[in-house]
C-alpha atoms as a PDB file:
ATOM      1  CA  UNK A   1     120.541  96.304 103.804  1.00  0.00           C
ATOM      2  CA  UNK A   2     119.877  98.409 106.674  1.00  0.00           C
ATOM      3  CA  UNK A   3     123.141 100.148 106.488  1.00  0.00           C
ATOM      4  CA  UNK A   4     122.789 100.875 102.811  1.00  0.00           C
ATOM      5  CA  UNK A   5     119.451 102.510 103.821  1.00  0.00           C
ATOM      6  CA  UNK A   6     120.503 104.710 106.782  1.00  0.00           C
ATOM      7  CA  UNK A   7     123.811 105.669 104.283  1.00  0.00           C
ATOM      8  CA  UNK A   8     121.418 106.899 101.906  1.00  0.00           C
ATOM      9  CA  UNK A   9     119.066 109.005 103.919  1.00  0.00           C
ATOM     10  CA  UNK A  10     122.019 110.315 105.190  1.00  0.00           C
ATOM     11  CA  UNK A  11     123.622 111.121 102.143  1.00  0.00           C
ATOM     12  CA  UNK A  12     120.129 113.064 100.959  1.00  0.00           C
ATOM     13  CA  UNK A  13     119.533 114.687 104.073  1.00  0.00           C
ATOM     14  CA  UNK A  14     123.177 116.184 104.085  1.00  0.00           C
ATOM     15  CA  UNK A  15     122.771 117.144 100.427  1.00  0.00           C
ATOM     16  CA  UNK A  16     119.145 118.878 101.135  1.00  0.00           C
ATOM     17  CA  UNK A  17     121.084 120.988 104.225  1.00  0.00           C
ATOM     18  CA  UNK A  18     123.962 121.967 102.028  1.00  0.00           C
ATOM     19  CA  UNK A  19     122.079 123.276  98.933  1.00  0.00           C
ATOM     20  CA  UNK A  20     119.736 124.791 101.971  1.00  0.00           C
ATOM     21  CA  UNK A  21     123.159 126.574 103.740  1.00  0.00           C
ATOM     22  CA  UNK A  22     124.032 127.049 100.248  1.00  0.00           C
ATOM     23  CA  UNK A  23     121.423 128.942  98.653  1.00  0.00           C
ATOM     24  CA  UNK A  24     119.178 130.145 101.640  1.00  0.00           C
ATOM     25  CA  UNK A  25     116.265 128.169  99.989  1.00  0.00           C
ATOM     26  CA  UNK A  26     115.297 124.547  99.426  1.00  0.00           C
ATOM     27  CA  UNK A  27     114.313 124.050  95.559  1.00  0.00           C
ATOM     28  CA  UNK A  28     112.491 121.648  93.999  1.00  0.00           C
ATOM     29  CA  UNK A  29     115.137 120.695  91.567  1.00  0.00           C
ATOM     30  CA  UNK A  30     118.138 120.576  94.728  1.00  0.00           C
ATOM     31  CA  UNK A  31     115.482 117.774  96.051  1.00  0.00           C
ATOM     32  CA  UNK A  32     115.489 115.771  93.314  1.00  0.00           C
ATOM     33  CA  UNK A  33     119.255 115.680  92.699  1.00  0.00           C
ATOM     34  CA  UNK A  34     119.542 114.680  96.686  1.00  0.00           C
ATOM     35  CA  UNK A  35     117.517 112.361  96.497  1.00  0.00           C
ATOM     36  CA  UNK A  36     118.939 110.669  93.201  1.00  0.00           C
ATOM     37  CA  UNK A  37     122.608 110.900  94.813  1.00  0.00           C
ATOM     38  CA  UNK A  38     121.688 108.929  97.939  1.00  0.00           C
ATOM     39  CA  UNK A  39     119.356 106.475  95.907  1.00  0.00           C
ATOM     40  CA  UNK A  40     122.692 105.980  93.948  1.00  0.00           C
ATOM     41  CA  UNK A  41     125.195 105.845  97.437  1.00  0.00           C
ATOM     42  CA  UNK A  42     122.379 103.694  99.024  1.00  0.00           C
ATOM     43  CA  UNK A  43     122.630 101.145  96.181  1.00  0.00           C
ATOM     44  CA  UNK A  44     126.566 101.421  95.906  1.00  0.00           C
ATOM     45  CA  UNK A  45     127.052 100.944  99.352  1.00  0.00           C
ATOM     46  CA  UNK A  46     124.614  98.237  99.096  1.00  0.00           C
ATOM     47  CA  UNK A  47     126.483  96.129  95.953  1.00  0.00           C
ATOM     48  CA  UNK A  48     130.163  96.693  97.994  1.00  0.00           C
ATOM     49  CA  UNK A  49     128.515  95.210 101.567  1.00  0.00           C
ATOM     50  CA  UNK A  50     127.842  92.212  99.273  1.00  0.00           C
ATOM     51  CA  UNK A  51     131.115  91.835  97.360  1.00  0.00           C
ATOM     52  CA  UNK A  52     132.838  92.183 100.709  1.00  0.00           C
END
C-alpha cells in the first residue's frame, strides 16, 4: 500500500513539474489532471502488487 502511495505522489508531482517546465505556469486545470493520473497509477499499481 505504501508503494502504491509514494508511486502516486510521484507520478503527480512529476506531472505538476512538467506542465510547470512546459508552460512556464502551474494551472488550475494541469493540477487536476495530475492529480487524477497518479490517483489512477496509485490504484493500478496498487491492484498489480496484489495480483502478483
Amino acid at each position: 500500500m505504501v508503494q502504491a502511495f509514494i508511486f502516486a505522489v510521484t507520478i503527480f508531482l512529476g506531472w505538476i513539474i512538467f506542465d510547470g517546465i512546459k508552460h512556464k505556469k502551474i494551472i488550475k486545470e494541469n493540477v487536476f489532471a495530475g492529480l487524477i493520473t497518479g490517483v489512477t497509477a496509485g490504484f493500478f499499481w496498487y491492484i498489480l502488487f496484489i495480483i502478483f
